[in-house]
Each structure stands twice: as structure tokens, then as C-alpha cells.
Protein backbone atom coordinates (compact mmCIF):
# COMPACT_ATOMS: atom_id res chain seq x y z
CA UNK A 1 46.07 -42.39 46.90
CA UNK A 2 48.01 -45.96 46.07
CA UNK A 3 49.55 -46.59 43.31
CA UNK A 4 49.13 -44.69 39.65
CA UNK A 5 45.66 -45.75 37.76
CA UNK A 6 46.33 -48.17 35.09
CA UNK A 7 46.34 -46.66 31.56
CA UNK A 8 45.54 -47.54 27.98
CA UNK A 9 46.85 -45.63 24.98
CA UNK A 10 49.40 -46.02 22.61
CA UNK A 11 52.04 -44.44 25.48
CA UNK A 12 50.84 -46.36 28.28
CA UNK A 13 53.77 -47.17 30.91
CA UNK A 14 55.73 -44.17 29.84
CA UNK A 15 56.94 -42.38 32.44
CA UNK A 16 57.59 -38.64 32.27
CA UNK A 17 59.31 -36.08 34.16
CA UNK A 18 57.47 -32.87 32.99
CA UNK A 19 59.53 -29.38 33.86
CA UNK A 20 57.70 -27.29 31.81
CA UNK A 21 55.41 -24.27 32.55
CA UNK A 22 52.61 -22.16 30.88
CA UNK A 23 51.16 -23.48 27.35
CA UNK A 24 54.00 -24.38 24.69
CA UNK A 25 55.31 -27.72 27.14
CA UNK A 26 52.26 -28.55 29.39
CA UNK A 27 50.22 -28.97 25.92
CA UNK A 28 53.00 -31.62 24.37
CA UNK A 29 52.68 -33.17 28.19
CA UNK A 30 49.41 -33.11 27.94
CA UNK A 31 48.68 -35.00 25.30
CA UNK A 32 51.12 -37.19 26.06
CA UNK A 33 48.67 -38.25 29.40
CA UNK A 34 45.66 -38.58 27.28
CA UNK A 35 47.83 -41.42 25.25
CA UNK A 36 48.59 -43.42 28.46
CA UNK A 37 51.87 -41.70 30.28
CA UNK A 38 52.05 -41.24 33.66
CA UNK A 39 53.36 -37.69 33.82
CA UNK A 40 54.71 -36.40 36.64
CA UNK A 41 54.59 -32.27 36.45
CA UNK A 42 57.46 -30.90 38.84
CA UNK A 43 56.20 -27.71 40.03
CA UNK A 44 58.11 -25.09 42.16
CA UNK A 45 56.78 -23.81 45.61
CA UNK A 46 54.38 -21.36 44.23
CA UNK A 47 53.15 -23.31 40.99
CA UNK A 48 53.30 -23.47 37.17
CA UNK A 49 52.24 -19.64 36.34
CA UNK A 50 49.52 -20.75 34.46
CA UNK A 51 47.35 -22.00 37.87
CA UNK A 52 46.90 -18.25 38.06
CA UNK A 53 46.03 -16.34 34.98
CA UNK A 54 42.75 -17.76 33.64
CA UNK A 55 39.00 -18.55 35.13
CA UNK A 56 38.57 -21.21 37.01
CA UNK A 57 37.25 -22.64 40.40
CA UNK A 58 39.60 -21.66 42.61
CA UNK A 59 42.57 -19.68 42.51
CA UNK A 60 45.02 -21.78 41.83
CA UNK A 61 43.23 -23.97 38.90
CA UNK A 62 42.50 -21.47 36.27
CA UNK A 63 41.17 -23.37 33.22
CA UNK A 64 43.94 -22.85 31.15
CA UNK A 65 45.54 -24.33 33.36
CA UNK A 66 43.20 -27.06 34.03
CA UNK A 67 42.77 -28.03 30.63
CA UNK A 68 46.87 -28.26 29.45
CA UNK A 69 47.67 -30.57 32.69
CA UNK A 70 44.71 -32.71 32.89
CA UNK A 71 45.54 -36.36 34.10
CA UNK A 72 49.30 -35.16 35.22
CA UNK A 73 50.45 -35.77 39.01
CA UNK A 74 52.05 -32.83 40.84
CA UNK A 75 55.09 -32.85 42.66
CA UNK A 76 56.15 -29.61 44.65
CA UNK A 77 60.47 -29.95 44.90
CA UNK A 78 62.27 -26.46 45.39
CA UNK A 79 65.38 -27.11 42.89
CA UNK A 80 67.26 -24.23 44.64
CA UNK A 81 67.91 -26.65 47.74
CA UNK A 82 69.90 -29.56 47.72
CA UNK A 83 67.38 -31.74 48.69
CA UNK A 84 64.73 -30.73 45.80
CA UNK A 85 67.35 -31.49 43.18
CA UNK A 86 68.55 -35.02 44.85
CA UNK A 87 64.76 -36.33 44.87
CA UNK A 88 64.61 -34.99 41.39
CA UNK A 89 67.63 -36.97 40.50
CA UNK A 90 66.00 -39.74 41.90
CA UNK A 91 63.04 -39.29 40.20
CA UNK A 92 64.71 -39.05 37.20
CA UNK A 93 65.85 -42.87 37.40
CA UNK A 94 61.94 -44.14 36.85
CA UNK A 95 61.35 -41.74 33.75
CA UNK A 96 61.66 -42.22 30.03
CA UNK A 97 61.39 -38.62 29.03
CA UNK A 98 62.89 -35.72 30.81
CA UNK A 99 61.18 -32.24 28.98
CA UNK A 100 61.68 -28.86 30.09
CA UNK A 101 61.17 -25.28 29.47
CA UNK A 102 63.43 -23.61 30.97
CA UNK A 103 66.13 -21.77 28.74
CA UNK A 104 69.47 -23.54 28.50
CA UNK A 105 71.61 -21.39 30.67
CA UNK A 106 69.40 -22.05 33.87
CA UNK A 107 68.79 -25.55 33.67
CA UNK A 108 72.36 -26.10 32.98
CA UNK A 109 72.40 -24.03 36.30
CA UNK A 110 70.42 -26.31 38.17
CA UNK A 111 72.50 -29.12 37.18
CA UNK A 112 69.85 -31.00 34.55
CA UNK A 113 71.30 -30.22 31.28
CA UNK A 114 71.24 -32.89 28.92
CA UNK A 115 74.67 -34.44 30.19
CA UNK A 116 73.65 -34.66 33.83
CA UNK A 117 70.35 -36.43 33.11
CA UNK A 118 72.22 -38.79 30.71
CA UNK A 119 74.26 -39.34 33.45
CA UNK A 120 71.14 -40.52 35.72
CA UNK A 121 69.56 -42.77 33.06
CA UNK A 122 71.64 -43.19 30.15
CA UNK A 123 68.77 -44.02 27.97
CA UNK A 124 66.33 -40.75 28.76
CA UNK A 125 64.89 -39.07 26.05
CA UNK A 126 65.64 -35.60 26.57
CA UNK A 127 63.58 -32.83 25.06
CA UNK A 128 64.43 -29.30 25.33
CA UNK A 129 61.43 -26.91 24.48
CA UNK A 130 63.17 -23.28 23.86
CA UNK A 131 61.69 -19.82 22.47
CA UNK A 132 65.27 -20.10 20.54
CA UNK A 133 67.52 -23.00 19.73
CA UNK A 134 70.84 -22.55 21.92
CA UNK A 135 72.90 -23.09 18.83
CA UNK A 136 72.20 -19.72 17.52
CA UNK A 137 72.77 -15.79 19.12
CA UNK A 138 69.46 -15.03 20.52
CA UNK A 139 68.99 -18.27 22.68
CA UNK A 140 69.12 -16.66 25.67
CA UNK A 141 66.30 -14.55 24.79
CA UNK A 142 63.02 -14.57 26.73
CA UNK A 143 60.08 -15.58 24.37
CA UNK A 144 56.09 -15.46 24.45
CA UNK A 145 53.21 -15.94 21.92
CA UNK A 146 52.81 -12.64 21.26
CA UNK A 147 56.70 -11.93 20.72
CA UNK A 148 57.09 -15.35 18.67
CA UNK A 149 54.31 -14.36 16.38
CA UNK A 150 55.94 -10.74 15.59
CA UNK A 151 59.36 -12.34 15.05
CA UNK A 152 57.78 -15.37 12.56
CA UNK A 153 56.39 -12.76 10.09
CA UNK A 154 52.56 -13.38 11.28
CA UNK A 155 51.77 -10.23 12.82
CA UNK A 156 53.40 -8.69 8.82
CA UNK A 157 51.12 -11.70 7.04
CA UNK A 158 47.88 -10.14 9.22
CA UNK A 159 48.97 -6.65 7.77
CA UNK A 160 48.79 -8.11 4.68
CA UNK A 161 45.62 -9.77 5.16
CA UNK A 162 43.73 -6.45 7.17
CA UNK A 163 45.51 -3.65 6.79
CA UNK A 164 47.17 -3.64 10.60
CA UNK A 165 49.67 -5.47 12.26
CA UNK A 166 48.22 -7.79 14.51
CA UNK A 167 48.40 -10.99 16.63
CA UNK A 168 45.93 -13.66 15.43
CA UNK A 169 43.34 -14.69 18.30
CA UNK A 170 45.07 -17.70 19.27
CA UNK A 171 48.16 -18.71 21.31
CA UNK A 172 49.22 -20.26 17.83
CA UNK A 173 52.85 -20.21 18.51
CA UNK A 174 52.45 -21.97 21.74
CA UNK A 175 50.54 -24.82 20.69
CA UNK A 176 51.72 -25.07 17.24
CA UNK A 177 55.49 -25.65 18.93
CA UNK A 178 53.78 -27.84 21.91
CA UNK A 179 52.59 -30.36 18.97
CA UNK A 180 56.32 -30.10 17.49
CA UNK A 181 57.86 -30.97 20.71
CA UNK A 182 55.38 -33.75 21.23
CA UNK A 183 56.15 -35.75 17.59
CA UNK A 184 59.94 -34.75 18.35
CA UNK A 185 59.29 -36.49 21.53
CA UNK A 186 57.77 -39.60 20.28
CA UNK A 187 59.87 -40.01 17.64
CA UNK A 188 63.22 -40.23 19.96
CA UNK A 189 60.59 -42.52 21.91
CA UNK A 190 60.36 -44.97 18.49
CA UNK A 191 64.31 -44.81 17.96
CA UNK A 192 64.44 -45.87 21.27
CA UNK A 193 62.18 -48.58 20.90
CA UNK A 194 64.24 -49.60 18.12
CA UNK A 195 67.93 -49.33 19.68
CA UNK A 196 67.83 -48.99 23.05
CA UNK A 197 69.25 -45.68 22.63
CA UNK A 198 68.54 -42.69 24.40
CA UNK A 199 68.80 -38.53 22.70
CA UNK A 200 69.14 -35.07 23.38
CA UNK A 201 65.88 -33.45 21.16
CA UNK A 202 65.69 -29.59 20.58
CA UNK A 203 62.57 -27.69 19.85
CA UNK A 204 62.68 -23.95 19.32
CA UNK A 205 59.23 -21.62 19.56
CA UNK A 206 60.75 -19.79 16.80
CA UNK A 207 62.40 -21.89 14.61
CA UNK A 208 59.18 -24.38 14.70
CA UNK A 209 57.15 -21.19 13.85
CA UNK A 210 59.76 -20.06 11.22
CA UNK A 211 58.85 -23.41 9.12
CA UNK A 212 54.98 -23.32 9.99
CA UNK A 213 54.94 -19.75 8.24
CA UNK A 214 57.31 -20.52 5.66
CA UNK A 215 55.03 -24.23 4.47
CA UNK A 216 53.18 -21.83 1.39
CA UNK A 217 54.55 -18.04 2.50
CA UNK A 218 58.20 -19.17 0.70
CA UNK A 219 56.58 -19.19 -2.34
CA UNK A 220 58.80 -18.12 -4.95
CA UNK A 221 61.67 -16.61 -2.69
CA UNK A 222 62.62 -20.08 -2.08
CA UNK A 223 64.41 -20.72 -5.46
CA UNK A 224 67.85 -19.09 -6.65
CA UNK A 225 67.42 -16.01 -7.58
CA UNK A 226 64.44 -15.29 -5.62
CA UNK A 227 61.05 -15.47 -8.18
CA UNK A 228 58.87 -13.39 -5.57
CA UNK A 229 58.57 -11.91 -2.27
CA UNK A 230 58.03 -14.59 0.31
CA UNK A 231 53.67 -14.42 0.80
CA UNK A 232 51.31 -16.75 -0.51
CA UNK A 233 49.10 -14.41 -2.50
CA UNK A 234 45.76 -15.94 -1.72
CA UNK A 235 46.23 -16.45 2.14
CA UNK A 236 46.77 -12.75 2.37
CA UNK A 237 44.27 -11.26 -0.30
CA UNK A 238 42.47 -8.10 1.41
CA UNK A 239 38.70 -9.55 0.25
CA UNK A 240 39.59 -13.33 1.72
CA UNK A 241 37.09 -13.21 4.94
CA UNK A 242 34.09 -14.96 5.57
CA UNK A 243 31.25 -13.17 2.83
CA UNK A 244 28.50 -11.18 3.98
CA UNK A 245 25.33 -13.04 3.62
CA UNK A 246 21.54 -11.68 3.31
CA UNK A 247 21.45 -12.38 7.52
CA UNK A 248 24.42 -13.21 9.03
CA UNK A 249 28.10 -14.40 7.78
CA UNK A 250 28.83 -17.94 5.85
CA UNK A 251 32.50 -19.31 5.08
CA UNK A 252 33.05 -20.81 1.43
CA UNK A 253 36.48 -21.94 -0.61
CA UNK A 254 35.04 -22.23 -4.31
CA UNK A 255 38.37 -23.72 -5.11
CA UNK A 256 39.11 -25.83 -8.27
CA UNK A 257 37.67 -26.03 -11.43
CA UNK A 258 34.94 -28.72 -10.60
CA UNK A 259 33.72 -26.60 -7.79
CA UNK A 260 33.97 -23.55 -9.81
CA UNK A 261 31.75 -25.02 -12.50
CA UNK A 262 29.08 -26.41 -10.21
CA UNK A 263 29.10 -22.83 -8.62
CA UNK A 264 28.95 -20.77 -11.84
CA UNK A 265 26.13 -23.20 -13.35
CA UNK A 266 23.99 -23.21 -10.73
CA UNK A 267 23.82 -19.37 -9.56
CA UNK A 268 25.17 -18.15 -12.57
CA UNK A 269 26.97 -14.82 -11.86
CA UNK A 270 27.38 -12.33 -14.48
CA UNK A 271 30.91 -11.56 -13.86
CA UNK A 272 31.95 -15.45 -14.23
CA UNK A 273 33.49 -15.34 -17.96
CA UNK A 274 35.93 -17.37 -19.23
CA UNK A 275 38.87 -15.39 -18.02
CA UNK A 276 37.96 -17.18 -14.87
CA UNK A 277 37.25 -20.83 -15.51
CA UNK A 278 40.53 -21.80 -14.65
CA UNK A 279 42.19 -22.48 -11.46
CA UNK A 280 45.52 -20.81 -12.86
CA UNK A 281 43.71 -17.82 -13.92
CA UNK A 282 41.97 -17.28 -10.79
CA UNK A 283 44.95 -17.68 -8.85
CA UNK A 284 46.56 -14.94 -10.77
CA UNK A 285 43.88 -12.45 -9.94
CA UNK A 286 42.64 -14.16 -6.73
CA UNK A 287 41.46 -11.00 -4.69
CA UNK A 288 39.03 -9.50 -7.52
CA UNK A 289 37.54 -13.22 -7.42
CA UNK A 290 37.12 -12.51 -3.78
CA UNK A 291 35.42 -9.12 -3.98
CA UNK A 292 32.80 -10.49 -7.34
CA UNK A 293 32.10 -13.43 -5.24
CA UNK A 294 31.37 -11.12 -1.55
CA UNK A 295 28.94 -9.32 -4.32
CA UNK A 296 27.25 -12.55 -4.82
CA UNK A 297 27.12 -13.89 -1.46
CA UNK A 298 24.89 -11.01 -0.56
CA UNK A 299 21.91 -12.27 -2.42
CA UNK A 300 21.14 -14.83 -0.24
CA UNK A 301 20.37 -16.00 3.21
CA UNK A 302 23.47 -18.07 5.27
CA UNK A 303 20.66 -21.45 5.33
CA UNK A 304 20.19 -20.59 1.93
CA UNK A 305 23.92 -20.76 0.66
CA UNK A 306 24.72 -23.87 2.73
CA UNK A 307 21.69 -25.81 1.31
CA UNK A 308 23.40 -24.81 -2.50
CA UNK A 309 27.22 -25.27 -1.25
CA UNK A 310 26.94 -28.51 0.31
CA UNK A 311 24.67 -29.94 -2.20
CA UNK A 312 27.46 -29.14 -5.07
CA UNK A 313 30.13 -30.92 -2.83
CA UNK A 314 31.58 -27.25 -2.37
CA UNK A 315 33.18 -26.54 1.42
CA UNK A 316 30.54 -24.44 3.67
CA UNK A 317 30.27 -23.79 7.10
CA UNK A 318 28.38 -21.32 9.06
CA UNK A 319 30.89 -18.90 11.81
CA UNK A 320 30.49 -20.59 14.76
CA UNK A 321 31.86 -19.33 18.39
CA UNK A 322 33.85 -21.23 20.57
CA UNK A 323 30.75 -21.44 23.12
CA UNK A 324 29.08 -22.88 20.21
CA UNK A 325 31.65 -25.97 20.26
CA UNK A 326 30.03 -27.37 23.54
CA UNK A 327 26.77 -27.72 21.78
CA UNK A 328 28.03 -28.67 18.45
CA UNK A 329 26.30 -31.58 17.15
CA UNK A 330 29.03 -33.30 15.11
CA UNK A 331 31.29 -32.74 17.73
CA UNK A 332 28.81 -34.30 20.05
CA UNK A 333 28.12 -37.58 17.83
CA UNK A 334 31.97 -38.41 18.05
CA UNK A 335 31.94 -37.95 21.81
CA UNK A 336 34.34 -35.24 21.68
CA UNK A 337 33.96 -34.29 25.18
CA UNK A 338 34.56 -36.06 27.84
CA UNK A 339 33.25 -35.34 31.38
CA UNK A 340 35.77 -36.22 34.36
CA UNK A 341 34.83 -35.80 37.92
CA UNK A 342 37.22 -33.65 40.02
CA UNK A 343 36.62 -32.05 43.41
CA UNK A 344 35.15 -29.06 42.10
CA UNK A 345 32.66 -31.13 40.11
CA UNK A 346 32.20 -32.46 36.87
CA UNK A 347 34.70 -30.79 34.28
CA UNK A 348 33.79 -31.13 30.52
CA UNK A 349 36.85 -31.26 28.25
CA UNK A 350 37.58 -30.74 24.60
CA UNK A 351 39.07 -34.68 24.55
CA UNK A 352 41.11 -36.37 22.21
CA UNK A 353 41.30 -35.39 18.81
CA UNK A 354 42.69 -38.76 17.63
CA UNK A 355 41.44 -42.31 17.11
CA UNK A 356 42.61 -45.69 17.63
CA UNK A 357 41.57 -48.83 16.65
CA UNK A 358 43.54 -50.99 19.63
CA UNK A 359 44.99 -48.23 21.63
CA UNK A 360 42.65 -45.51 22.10
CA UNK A 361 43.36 -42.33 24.27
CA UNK A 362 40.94 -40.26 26.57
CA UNK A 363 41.22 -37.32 28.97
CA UNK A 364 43.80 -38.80 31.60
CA UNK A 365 41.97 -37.33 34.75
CA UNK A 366 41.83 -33.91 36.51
CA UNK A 367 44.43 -31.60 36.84
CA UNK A 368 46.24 -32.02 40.17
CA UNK A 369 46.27 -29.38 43.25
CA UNK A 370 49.44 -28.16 43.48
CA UNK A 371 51.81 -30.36 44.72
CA UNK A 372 49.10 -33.04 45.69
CA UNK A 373 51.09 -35.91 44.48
CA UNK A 374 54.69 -35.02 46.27
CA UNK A 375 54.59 -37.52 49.15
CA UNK A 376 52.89 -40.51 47.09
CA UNK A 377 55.76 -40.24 44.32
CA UNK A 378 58.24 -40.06 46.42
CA UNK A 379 57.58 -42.30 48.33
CA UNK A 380 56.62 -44.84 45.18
CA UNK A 381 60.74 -43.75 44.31
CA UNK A 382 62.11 -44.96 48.28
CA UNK A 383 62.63 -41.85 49.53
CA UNK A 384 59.67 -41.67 52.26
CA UNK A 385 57.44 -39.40 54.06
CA UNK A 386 60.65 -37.04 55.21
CA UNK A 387 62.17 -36.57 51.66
CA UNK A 388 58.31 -35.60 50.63
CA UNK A 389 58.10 -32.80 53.48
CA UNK A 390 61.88 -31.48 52.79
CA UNK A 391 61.72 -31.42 49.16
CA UNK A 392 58.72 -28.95 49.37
């Protein structure tokens, strides 16, 4: 297989030692490829969990899977032997980053805690990616998705919203603490940069989750003596959903005054008096705006009320399903996807969200077979054919 492909990107000649499993770390990692790094996913005998539990070609690439470790290399090195954790150290000497999900008891186990890896390569950027920081009581908890949404109030903001607890139909907490881990990341990267230092960096699923709830549901409980219960009123309205249209569904935020007067001239409700021209004063009664406006909404085709909406500059879009994404035609002018070859044929991807002018980022490759990379990395580290066959 030779030598790693040459990469553009902003984090081209990065290297990274990835420990992480399932969605919250392989999605930080991930992106991390698609910007240039040469990531190097350490997997244990049997696999990153995540090969297992979704659709894909073959048993162990589910697409899940397939999708967060695109462009990584695998390397299979049992760390309960003494020869998995010595080419590991080894490894370790190459890398920039060092990031890991494990919680901090058992990596501390394994002898990679911060201190040990410091040790290695005194400059590493170290990033820990917890369900719970380790400086408070519940960091030896277990965490997942679902149990990270409950605990972050946004199963009790859904009640709000619907009537019933319930998760939201997204692995939010996952990928919204993924991204964290990935700025905390680059930003010890830039310090670096800057002094040649090295850091430990700490990202908890709970805490990150804790803020990203907490952005407009502090409201007025931030302040001293509390001015409200800690919701955003309009985020959890019970008539906020997409309105009811003459054939179908349509999604529209009539929002500040402007927009409100475009919208009131040109359809001209009955209901819209005065009490209501003002942003203040619909804020203050933002639900019954909801409910006069679903009213509304059902006079109308969908075509019909995203001809008016987007001609008045007001935001519109049809409800679209995530199958709908692959054919989507804006999505399609940016070249959004990107099609990679891999054994198993061509693999379309949802590809880089960003742009660059000079250092632009794509879908890094395939995901790797498990453990498909072992001998050529460790032998690219001096340890030959015979550390590559005992580490595994």
C-alpha cells in the first residue's frame, strides 16, 4: 500500500492517533481527515462497535460506520498485551494529537493518561472526549445519546414542545459534542502553532450539551434572582410545527416586523391587528400567533405559499426527507457529495460542509477494513512485519 496519499486541507501533515469508538469521537476524527490529517484509528481485535450496528455492505462496514471514519487508516493493537501498548507508544512518537474515548479510569489503566503520553511526546495535544468531565462526581458514569439528551433537559424541552417526553430524531448529543471536541482540538493545535507547547483538552458529552441547551433555554433564570424558569418560550410553544397546507406540509418563520408587514399586506389575515405588529408583542403571546397563522396556512397549496414567502424575502422551505438530500438540487450545484471508490463500489458521501479558498477539504477516502493498515504503519514507525503480526 506504500506510503500515506498526499493531502491538501487546512490540517494536512497532522498526524493523529484516534482511540475513539462509536459517533461522539470518530465524527471530530472524521472531519479532521476530510481537512488533510492522516488519522490513524486504533481499533481493538474485534473493531470499533460501530462496524456492526448499521446497514452496510458487509458486516463489518455498517454505514454509520462507514461514513464517521472515512479516509482514516486502521490499526488492530490489543492494549491488554504488552506488545499492543509498546507499538502504541511508539506510534505515539509520530502523532500530533492523541484523542480518546475511553473514560478516565481505564485509560489511566492502560497506561495513556495524559501524563504518560506527555511523557512520549512532550508536545501532543491531548484530547479527552468524556460523557462527564473527571473533575466532577459522576465521571465515571457510562453515557449514550439517548441518556445525554435526558440528563441535558431535551427530552423535558420536547415535553414542552409535544406534550411527551421524548428523544429528538437525531444522535444530537453525539455529534453536537464530536464538533466541540474537534474546535477544542484545533484550537490546542493553533496554541501549539504559536508556542511550541503541547495540552491536556477535556470535552464532556454532558457538559458540552449542558451549554448547547442552555444558549436561549437560560433565559431569564440566568440573572440574580432568577426572572423566569429556564425555557425559551417560542422554541417550545405547543403550535410551533411545520403548518398544514391545502396538500401537504410547508415550514415558515414570519419573524420580525418587516416580514410581518410584507406577510399581513399581502394575504391580509383578519386576526392581524395592531396588538400584533410588533415583534415584542408577538413574542409575548407567541403560541396564539402560531395557532392564527396554522389557520391561515390552510388556505393554500405548499407551491402556492413558497411562490408568496420567498417572493416577500420571508424564510420557506418545503419538509424534505433525508432520501430527498441525495437528489437535492442545491445541494447538488455545490457538489455536496462526493463519490469515492472503495472495494464494495462507488460510495456517495454527504462531503464537506466547509469551503476554502487555498486549502480546501474533501472526503479523505474509504473507510478502512478492520485492521487493514496494521502492518504498513508499523512498519512506516520501524517496528516491522513481526511487531505488525504480534500487536494484533
Amino acid at each position: 500500500m506504500g506510503s500515506p496519499t498526499k493531502r491538501n486541507g487546512p490540517l494536512a501533515g497532522v498526524r493523529v492517533i484516534d482511540l475513539t469508538t462509536m459517533v461522539m469521537g470518530p465524527y471530530c476524527t472524521q472531519i479532521i481527515a476530510d481537512m488533510g490529517a492522516d488519522v490513524i484509528k486504533i481499533e481493538p481485535p474485534d473493531g470499533d462497535g460501530t462496524r456492526y450496528i448499521s446497514i452496510g455492505p458487509s458486516p463489518t462496514m455498517g454505514g454509520v460506520f462507514a461514513n464517521v471514519n472515512r479516509g482514516k487508516r486502521s490499526v488492530v493493537l490489543d492494549l491488554q498485551t504488552d506488545t499492543g501498548r509498546e507499538a502504541l507508544r511508539r506510534l505515539i512518537e509520530g502523532a500530533d494529537v492523541f484523542i480518546h474515548t475511553m473514560r478516565a479510569k481505564a485509560i489511566a489503566k492502560l497506561g495513556f493518561a495524559y501524563a504518560d503520553v506527555a511523557a512520549i511526546k512532550p508536545d501532543i495535544v491531548y484530547t479527552n472526549a468524556y460523557g462527564y468531565s473527571r473533575r466532577g462526581p459522576d465521571r465515571d458514569l457510562p453515557a449514550y445519546d439517548d441518556t445525554i439528551q435526558a440528563e441535558c433537559g431535551l427530552t423535558a424541552v420536547q415535553q414542552m414542545l409535544t406534550g411527551e417526553a421524548s428523544y429528538v430524531g437525531s444522535i444530537i448529543a453525539d455529534k453536537v459534542a464530536g464538533l466541540t471536541a474537534l474546535y477544542a482540538t484545533v484550537m490546542a493545535l493553533f496554541h501549539r502553532e504559536r508556542t511550541g507547547e503541547g495540552q491536556e483538552v477535556e470535552v464532556g458529552m454532558f457538559e458540552t450539551m449542558a451549554s448547547f441547551m442552555l444558549v436561549e433555554h437560560a433565559n431569564g433564570a440566568m440573572f440574580s434572582p432568577p426572572l423566569s424558569k429556564a425555557h425559551y418560550p417560542r422554541a417550545v410553544a405547543r403550535n410551533r410545527r411545520p403548518y398544514r397546507t391545502k396538500d401537504g406540509h410547508i415550514s415558515a418563520l414570519i419573524y420580525n416586523d418587516k416580514m410581518w408587514a410584507k406577510f399581513v399586506d399581502a394575504v391580509k389575515p383578519s386576526w392581524a391587528g395592531p396588538e400584533l405588529a410588533t415583534l415584542q408583542q408577538r413574542a409575548r403571546q407567541i403560541d396564539r400567533v402560531y395557532g392564527l397563522l396554522a389557520e391561515t396556512f390552510l388556505e393554500r397549496t405548499t407551491a402556492e405559499w413558497l411562490e408568496l414567502l420567498r417572493s416577500l424575502g420571508i424564510p420557506a422551505a418545503p419538509l424534505r426527507t433525508p432520501d430527498e438530500l441525495f437528489d437535492n438540487a442545491h445541494l447538488n450545484a455545490v457538489g455536496f457529495f462526493e463519490t469515492v471508490d472503495s472495494e464494495y463500489g462507488p460510495v456517495r458521501f454527504p462531503g464537506v460542509p466547509t469551503w476554502f479558498s487555498r486549502t480546501p477539504g474533501r472526503v479523505a477516502g474509504p473507510a478502512p477494513e478492520l485492521g487493514i493498515h496494521t502492518r504498513q504503519i508499523l512498519d512506516e514507525a520501524g517496528m516491522g512485519m513481526g511487531a505488525a503480526a504480534a500487536a494484533r
